[in-house]
N, C-alpha and C. Protein backbone atom coordinates (compact mmCIF):
# COMPACT_ATOMS: atom_id res chain seq x y z
N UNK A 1 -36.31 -5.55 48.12
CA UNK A 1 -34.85 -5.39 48.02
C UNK A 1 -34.22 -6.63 47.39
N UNK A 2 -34.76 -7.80 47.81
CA UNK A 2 -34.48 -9.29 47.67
C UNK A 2 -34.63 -9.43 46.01
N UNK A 3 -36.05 -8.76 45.35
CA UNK A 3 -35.91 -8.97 44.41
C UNK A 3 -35.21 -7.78 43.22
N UNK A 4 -34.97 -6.72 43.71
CA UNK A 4 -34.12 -5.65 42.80
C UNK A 4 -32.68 -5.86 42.70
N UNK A 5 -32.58 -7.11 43.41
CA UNK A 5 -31.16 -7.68 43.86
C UNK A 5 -31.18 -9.18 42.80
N UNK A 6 -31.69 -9.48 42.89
CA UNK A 6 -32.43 -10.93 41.92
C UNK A 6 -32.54 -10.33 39.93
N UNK A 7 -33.02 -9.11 40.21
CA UNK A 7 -33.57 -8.60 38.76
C UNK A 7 -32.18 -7.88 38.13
N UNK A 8 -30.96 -7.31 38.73
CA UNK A 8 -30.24 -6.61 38.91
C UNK A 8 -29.36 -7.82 38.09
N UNK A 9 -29.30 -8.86 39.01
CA UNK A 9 -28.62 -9.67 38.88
C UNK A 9 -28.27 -10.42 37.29
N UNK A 10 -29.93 -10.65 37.08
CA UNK A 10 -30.00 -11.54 36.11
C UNK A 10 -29.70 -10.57 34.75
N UNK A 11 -30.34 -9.41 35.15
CA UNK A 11 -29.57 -7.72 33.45
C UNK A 11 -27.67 -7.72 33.86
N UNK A 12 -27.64 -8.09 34.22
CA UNK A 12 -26.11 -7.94 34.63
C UNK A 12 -25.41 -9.83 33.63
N UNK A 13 -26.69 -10.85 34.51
CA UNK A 13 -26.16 -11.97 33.21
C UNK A 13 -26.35 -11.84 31.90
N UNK A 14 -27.42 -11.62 31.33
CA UNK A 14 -27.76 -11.14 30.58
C UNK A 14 -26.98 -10.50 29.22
N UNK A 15 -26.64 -9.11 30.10
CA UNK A 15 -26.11 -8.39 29.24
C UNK A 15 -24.80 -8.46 28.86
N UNK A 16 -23.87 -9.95 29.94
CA UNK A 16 -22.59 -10.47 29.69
C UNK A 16 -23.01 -11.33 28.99
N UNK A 17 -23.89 -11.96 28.62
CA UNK A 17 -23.91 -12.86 27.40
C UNK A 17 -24.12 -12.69 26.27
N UNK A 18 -25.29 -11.18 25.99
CA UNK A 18 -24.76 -10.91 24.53
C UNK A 18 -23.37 -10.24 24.81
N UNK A 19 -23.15 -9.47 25.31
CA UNK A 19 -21.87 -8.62 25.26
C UNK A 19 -20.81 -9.66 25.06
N UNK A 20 -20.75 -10.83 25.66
CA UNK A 20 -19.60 -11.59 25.03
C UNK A 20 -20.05 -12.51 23.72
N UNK A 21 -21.63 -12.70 23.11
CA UNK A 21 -21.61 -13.05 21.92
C UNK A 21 -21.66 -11.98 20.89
N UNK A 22 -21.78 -10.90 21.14
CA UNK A 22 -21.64 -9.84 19.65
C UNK A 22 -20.14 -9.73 19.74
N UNK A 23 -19.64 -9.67 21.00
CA UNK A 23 -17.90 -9.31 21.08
C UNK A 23 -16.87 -10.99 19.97
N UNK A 24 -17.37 -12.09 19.86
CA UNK A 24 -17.28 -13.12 19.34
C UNK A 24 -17.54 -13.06 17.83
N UNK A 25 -18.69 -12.98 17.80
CA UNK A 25 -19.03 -12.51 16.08
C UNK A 25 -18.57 -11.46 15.71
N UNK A 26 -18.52 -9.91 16.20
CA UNK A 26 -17.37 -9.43 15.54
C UNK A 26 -16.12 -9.96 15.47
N UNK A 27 -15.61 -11.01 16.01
CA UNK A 27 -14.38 -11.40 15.94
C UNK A 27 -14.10 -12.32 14.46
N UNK A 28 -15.30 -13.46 14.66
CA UNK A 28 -15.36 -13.80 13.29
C UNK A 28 -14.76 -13.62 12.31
N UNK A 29 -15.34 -12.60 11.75
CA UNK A 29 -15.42 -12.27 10.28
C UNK A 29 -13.48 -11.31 10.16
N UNK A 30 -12.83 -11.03 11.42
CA UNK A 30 -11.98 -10.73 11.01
C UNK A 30 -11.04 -11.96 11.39
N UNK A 31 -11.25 -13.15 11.93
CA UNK A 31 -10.19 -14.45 11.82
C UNK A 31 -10.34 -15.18 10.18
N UNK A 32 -12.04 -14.70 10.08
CA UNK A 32 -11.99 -15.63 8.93
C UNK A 32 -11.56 -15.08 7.55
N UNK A 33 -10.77 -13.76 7.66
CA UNK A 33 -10.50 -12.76 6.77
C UNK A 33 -8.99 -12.52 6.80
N UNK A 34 -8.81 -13.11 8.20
CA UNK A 34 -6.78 -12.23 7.98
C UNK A 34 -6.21 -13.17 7.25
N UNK A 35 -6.15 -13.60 6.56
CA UNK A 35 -5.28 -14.36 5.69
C UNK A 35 -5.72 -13.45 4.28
N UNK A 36 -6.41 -12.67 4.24
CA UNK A 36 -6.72 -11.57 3.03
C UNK A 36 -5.67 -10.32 3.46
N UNK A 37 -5.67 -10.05 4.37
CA UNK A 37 -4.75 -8.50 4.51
C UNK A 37 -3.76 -8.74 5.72
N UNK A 38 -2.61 -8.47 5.64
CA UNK A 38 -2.01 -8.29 4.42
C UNK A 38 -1.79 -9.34 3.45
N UNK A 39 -1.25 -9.77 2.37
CA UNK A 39 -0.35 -10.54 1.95
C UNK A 39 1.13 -10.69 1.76
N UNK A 40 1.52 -10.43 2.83
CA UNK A 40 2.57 -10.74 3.27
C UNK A 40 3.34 -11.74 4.48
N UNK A 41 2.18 -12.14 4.85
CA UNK A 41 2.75 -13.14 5.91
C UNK A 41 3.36 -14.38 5.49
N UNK A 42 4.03 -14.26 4.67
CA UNK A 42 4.78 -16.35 4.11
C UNK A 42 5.97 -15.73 4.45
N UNK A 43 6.90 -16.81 4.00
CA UNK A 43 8.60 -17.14 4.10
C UNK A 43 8.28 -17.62 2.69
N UNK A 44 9.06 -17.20 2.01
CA UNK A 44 9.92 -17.70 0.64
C UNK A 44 11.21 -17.87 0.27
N UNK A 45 11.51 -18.95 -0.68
CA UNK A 45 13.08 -19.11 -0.71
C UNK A 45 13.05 -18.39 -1.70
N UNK A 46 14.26 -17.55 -1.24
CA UNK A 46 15.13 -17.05 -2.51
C UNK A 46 15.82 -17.31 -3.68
N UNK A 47 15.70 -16.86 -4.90
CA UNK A 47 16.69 -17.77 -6.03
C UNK A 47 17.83 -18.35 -5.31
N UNK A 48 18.87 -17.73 -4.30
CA UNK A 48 19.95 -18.18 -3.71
C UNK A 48 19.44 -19.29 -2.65
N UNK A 49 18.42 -19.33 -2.30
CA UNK A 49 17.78 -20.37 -1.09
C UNK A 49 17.66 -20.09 -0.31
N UNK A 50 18.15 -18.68 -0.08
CA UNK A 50 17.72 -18.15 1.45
C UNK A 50 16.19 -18.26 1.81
N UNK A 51 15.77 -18.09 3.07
CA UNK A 51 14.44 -17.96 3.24
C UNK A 51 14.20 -16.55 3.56
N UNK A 52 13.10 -16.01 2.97
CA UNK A 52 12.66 -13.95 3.01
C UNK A 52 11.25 -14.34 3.85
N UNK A 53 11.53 -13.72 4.91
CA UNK A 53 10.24 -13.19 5.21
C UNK A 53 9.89 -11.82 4.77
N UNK A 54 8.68 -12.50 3.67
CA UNK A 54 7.92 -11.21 3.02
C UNK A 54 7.58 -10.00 3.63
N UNK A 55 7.30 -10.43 5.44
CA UNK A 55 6.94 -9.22 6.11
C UNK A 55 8.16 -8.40 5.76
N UNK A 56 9.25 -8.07 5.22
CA UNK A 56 9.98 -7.22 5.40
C UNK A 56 10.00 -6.38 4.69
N UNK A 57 9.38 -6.55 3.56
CA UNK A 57 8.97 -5.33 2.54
C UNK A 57 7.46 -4.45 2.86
N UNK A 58 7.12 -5.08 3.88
CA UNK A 58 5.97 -3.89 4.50
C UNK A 58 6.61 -2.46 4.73
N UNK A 59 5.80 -1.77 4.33
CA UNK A 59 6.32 -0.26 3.77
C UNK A 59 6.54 -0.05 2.48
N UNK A 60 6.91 -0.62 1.82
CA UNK A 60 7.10 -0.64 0.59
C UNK A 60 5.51 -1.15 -0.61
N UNK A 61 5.61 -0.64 -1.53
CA UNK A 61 4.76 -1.09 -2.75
C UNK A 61 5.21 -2.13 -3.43
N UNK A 62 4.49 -3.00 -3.25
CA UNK A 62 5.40 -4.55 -3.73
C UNK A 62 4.46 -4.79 -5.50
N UNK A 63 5.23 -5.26 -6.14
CA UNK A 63 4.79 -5.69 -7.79
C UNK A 63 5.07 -7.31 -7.30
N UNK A 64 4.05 -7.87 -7.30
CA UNK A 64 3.94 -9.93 -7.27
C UNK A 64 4.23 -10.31 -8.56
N UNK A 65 5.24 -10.83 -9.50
CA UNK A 65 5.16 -10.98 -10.69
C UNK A 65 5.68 -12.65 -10.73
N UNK A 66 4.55 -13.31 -11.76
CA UNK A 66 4.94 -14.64 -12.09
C UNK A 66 6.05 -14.79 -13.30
N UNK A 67 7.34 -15.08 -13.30
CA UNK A 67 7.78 -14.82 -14.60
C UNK A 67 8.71 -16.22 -14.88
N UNK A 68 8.97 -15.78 -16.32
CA UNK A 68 9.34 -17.40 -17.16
C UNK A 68 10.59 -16.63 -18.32
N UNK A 69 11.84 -17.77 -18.01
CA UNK A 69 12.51 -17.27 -18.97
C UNK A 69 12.54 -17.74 -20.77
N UNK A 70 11.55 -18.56 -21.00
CA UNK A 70 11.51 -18.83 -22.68
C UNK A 70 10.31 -18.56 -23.03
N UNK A 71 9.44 -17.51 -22.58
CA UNK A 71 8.44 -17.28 -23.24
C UNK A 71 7.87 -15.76 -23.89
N UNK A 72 7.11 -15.98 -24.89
CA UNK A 72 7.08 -14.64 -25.81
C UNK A 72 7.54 -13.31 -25.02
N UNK A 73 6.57 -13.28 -23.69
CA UNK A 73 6.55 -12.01 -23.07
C UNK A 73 8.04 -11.86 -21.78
N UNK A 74 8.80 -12.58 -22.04
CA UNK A 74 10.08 -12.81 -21.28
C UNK A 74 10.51 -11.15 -21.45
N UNK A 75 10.34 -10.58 -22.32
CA UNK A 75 11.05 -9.00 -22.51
C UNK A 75 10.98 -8.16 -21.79
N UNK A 76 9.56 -8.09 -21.27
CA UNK A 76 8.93 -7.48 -19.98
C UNK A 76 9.79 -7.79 -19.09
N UNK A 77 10.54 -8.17 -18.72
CA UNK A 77 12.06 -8.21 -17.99
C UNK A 77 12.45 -7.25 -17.62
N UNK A 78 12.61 -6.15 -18.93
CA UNK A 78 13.34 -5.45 -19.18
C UNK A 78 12.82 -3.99 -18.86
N UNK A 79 11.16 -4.08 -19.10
CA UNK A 79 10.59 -3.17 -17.99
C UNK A 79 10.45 -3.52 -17.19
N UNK A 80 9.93 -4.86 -16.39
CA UNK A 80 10.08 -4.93 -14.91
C UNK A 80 11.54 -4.34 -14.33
N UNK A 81 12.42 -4.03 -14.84
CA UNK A 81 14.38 -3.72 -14.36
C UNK A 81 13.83 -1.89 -14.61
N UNK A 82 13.35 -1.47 -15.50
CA UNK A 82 13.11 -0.22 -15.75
C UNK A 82 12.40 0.34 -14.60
N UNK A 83 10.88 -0.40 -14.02
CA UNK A 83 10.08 0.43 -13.07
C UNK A 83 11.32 0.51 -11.80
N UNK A 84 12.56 -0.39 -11.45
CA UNK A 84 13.05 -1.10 -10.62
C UNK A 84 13.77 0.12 -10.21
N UNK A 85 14.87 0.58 -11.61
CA UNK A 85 15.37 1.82 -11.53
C UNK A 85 14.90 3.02 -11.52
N UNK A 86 13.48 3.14 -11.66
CA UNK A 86 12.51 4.72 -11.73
C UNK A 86 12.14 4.95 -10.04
N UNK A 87 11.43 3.42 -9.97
CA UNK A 87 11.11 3.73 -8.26
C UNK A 87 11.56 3.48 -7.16
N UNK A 88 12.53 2.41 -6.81
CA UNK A 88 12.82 1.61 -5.96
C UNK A 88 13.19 2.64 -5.00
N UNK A 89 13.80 3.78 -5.29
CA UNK A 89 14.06 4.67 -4.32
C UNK A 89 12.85 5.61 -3.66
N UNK A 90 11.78 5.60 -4.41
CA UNK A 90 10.48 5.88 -3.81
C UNK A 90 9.85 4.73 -3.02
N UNK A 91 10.05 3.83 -2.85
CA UNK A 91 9.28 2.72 -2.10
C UNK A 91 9.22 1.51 -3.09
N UNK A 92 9.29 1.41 -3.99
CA UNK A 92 8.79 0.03 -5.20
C UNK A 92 9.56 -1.15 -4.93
N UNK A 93 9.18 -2.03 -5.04
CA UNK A 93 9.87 -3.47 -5.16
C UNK A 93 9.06 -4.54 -5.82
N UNK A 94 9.90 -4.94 -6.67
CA UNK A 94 9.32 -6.07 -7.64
C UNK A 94 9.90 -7.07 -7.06
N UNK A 95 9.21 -8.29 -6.92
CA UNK A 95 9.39 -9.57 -6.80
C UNK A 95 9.27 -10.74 -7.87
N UNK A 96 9.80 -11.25 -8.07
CA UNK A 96 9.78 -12.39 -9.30
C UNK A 96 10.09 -13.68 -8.91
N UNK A 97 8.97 -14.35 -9.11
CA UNK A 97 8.68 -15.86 -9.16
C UNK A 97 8.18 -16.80 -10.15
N UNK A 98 9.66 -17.34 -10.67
CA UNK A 98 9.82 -18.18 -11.90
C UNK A 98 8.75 -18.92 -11.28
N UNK A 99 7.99 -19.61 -12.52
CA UNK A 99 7.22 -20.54 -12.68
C UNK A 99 7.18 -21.42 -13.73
N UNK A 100 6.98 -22.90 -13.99
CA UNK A 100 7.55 -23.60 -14.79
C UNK A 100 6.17 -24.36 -15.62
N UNK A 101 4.81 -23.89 -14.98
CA UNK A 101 3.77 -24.28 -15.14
C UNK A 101 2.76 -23.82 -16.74
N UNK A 102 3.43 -23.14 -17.65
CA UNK A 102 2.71 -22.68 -18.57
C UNK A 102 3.63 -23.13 -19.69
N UNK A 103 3.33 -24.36 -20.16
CA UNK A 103 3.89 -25.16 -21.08
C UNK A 103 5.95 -25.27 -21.18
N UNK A 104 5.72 -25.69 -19.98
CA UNK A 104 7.46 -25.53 -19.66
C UNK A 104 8.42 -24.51 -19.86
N UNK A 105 7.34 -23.17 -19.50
CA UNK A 105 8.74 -22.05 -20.08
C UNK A 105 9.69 -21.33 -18.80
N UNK A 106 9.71 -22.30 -18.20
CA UNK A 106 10.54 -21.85 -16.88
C UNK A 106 11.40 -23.17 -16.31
N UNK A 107 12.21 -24.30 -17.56
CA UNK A 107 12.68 -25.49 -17.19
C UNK A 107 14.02 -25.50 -16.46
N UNK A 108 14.45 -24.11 -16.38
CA UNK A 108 15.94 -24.57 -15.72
C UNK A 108 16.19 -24.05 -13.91
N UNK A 109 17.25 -24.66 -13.91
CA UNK A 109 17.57 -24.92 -12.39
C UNK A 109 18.05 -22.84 -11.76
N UNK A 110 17.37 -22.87 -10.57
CA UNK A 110 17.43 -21.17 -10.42
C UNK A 110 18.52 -20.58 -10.44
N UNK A 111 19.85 -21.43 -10.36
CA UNK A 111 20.64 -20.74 -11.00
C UNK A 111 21.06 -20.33 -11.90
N UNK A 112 20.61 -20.86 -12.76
CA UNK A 112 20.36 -20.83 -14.52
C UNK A 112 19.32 -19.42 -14.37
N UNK A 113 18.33 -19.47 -13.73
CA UNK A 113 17.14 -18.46 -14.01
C UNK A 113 18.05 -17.43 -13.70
N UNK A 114 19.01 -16.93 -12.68
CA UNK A 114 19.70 -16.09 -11.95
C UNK A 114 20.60 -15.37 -13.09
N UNK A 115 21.26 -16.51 -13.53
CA UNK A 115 22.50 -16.22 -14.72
C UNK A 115 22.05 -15.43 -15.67
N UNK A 116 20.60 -15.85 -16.16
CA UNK A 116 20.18 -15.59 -17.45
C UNK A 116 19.32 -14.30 -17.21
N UNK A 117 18.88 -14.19 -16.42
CA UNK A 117 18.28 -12.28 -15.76
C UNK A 117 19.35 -11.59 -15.50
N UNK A 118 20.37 -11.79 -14.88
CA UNK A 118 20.97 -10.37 -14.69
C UNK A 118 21.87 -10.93 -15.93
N UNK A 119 22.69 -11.56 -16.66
CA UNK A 119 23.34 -11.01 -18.15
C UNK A 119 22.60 -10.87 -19.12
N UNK A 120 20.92 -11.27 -19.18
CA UNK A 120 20.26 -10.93 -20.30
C UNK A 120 19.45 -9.45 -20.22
N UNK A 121 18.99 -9.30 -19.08
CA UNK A 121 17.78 -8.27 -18.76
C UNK A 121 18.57 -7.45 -17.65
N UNK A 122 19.83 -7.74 -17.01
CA UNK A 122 20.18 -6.89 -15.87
C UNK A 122 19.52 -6.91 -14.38
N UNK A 123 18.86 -7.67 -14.53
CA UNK A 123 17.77 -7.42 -13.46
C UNK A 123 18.63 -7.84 -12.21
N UNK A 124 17.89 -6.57 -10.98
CA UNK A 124 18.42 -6.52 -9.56
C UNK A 124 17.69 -6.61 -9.00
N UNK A 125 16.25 -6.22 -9.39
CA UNK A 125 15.02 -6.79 -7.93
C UNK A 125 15.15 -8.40 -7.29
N UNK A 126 14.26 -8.34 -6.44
CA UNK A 126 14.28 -10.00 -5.85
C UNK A 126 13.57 -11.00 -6.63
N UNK A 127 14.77 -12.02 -7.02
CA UNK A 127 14.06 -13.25 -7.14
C UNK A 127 14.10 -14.28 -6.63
N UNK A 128 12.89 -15.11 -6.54
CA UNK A 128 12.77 -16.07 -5.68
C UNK A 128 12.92 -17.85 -6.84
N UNK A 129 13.01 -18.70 -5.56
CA UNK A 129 13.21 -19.79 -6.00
C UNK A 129 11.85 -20.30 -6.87
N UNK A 130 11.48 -21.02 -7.86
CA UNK A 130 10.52 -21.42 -9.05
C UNK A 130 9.53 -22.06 -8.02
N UNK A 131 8.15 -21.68 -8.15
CA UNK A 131 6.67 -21.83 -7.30
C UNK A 131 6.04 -22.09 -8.03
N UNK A 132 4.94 -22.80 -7.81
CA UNK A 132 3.82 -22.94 -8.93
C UNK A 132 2.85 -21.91 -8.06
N UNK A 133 1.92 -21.74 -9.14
CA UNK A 133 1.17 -20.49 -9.19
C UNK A 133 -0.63 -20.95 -9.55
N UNK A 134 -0.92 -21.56 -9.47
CA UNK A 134 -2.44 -22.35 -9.82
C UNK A 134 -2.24 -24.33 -9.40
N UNK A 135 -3.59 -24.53 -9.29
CA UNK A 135 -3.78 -26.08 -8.73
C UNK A 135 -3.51 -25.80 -7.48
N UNK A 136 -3.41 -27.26 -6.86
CA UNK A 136 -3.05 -28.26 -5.60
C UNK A 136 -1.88 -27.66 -5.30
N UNK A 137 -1.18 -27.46 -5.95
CA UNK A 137 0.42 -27.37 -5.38
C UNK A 137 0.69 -26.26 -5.46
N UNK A 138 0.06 -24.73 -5.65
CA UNK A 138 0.06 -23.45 -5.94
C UNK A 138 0.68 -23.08 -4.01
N UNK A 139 1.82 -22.22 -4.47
CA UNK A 139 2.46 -22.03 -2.66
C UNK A 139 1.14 -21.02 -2.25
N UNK A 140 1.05 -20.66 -0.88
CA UNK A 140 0.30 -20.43 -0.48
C UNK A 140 0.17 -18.86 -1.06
N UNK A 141 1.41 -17.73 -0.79
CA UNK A 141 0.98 -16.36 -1.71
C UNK A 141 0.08 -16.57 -2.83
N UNK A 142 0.10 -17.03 -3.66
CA UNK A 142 -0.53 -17.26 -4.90
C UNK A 142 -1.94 -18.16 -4.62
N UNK A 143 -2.20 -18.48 -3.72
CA UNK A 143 -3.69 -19.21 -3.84
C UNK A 143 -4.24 -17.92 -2.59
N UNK A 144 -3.67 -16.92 -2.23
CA UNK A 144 -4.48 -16.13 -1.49
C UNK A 144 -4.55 -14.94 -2.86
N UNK A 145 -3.75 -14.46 -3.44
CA UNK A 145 -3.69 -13.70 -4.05
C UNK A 145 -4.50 -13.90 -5.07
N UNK A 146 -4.71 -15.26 -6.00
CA UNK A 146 -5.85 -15.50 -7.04
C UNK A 146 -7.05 -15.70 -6.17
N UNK A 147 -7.41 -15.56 -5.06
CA UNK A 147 -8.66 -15.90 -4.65
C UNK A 147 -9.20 -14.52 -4.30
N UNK A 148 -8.68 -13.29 -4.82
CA UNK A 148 -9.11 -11.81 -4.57
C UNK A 148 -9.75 -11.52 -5.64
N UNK A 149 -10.92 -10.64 -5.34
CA UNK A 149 -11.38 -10.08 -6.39
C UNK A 149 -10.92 -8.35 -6.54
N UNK A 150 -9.63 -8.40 -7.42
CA UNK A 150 -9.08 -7.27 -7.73
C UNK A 150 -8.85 -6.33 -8.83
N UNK A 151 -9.35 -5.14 -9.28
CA UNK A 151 -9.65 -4.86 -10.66
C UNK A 151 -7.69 -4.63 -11.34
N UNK A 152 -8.08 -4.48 -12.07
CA UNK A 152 -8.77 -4.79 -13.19
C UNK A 152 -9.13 -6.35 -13.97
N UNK A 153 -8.40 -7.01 -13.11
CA UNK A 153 -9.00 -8.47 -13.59
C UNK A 153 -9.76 -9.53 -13.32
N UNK A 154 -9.98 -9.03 -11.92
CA UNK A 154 -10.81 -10.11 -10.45
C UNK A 154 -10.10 -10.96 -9.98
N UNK A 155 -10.54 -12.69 -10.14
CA UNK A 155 -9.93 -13.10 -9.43
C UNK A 155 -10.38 -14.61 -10.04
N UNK A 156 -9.37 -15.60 -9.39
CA UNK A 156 -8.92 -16.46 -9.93
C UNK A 156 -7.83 -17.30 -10.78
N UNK A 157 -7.50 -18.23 -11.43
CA UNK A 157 -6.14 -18.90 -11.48
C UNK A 157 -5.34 -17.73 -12.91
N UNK A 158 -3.70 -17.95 -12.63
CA UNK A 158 -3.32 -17.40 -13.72
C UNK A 158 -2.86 -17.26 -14.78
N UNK A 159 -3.24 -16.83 -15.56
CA UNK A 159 -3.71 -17.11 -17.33
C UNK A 159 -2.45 -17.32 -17.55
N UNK A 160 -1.27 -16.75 -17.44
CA UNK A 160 -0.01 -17.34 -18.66
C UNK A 160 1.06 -16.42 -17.07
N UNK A 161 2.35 -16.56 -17.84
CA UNK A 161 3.59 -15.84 -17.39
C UNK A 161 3.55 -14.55 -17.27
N UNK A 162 4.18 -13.75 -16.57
CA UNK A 162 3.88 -12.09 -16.19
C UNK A 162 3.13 -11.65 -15.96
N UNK A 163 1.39 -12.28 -14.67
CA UNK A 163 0.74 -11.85 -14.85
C UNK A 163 1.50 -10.84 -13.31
N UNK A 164 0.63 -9.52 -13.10
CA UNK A 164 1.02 -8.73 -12.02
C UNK A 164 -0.06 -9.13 -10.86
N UNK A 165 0.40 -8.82 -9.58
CA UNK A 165 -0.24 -7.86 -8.12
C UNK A 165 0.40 -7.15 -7.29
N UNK A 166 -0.32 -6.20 -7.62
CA UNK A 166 0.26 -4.63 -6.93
C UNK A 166 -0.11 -4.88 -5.66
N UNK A 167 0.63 -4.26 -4.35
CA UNK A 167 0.55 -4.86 -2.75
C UNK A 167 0.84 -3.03 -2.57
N UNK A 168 -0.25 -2.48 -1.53
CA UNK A 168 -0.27 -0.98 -0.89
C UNK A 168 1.18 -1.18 0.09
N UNK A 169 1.37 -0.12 1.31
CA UNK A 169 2.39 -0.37 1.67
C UNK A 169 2.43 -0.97 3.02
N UNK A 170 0.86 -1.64 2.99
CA UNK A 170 0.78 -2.10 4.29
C UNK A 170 0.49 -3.44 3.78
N UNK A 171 0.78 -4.32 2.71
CA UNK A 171 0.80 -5.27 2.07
C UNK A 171 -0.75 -5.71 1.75
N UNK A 172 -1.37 -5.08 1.13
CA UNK A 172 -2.80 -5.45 1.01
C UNK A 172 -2.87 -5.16 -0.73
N UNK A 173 -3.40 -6.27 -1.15
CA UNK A 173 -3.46 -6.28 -2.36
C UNK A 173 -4.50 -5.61 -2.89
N UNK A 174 -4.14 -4.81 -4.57
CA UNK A 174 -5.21 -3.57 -4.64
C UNK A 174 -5.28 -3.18 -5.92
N UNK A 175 -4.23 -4.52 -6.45
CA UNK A 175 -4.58 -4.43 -8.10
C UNK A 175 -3.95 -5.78 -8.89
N UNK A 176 -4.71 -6.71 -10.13
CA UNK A 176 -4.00 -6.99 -10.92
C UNK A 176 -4.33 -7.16 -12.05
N UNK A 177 -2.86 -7.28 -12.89
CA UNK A 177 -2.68 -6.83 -14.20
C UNK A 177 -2.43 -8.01 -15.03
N UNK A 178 -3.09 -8.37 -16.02
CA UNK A 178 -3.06 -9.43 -17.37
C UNK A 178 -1.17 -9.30 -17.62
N UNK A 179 -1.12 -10.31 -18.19
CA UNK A 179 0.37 -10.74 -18.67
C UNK A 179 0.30 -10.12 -19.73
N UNK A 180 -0.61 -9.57 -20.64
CA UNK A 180 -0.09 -9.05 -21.83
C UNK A 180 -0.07 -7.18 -21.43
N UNK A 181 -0.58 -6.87 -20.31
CA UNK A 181 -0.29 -5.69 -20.00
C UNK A 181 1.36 -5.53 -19.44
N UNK A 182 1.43 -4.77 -20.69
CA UNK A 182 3.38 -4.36 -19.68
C UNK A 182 2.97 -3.91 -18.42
N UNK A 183 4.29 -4.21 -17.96
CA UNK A 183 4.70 -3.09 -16.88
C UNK A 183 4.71 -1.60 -16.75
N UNK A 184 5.19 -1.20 -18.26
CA UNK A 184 5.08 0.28 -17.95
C UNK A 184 4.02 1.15 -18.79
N UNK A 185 2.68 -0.12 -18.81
CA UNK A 185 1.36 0.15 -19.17
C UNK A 185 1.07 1.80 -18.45
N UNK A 186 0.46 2.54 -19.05
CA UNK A 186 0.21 4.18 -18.50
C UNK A 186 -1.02 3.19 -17.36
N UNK A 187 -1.75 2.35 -16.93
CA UNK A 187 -2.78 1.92 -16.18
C UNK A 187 -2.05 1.35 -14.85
N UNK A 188 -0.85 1.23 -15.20
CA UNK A 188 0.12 0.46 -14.51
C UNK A 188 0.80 1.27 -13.96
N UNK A 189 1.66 1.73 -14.66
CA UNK A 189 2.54 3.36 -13.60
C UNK A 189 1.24 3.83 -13.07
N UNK A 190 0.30 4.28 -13.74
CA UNK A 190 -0.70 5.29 -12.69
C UNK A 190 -1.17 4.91 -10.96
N UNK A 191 -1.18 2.94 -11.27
CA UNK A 191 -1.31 2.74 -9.67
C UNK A 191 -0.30 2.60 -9.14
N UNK A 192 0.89 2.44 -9.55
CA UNK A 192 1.82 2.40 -8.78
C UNK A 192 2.07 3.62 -8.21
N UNK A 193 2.27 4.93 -9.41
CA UNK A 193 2.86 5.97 -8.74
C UNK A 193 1.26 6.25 -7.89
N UNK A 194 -0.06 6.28 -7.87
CA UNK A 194 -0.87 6.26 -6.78
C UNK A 194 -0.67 5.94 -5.36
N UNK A 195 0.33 4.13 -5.55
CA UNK A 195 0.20 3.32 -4.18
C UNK A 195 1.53 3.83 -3.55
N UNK A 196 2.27 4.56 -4.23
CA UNK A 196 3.63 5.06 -3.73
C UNK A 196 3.19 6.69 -2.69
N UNK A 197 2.54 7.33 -3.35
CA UNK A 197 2.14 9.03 -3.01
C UNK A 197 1.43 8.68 -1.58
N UNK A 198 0.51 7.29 -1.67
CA UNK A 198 0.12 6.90 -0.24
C UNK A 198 0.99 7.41 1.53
């Protein structure tokens, strides 16, 4: 009895010690991962300075766009304002974050950036205050977001102004797009209107 009480004992330690080390290692791999899904957990200032918590566009299909007002592809403006007015009432939201990092084409102060989007391009989506977007000093959205491997381009730092990332509606990133791909690329509407029908 003494010892079915002894043997009992020790399958009972036992089986609390793997049971609390597999319960641990599955834990792992999802601490060392949530900073991948969603991408939405930062605070950003707004062109006006407010601070946005990004969580608030969960639900929505978010467009991540790096953009610059003196450079070739600055026009794309004008479809980023186009998808703005096609979908926004289906779920879409574009975000825009001047950047000043690709041979100075983003030098003025955000109210200047503000002035010069909505009387040049009209634009009403959100923009945020000027971030760098690659290196040391890249805000944190953008060093989680280039560290994805996401088609069509994978992953890593970004090549010029307007490059895209498409965000599902649970903020998980699930696509991005080259700066020389417009916005209203047929590869481009197709995932959006995809991540919207979700």
């Amino acid at each position: 009895m003494v010892k079915l009480l002894l043997v009992t004992s020790l399958l009972l330690l036992v089986g609390a010690f793997f049971f609390s080390g597999s319960s641990n290692s599955a834990n792992t791999p999802i601490e060392a991962n949530s900073d991948l899904d969603p991408a939405l957990n930062y605070k950003m200032k707004s062109i006006d300075g407010a601070e946005v918590d990004l969580n608030s566009y969960k639900g929505k299909v978010v467009l991540v766009v790096n953009v610059a007002s003196k450079c070739g592809l600055t026009g794309q403006y004008k479809q980023l304002q186009e998808l703005h007015d096609k979908y926004a009432d289906k779920g879409l939201v574009i975000l825009g974050f001047p950047c000043n990092q690709f041979l100075g084409q983003e030098p003025g102060s955000e109210e200047q950036i503000k002035t010069f989007c909505e009387t040049k391009y009209g634009v009403k989506f959100p923009m945020f205050a000027k971030v760098e977007v690659n290196g040391d000093g890249a805000c944190a959205l953008y060093k989680q977001l280039t560290s994805l491997e996401l088609p069509p381009v994978g992953k890593g730092a970004i090549s010029w102004n307007f490059e895209k990332f498409l965000l599902n509606r649970d903020g998980q990133p699930i696509a991005r797009f080259s700066p020389r791909t417009k916005p209203d690329d047929a590869k481009v509407i197709e995932a959006i209107e995809m991540a919207l029908g979700k």
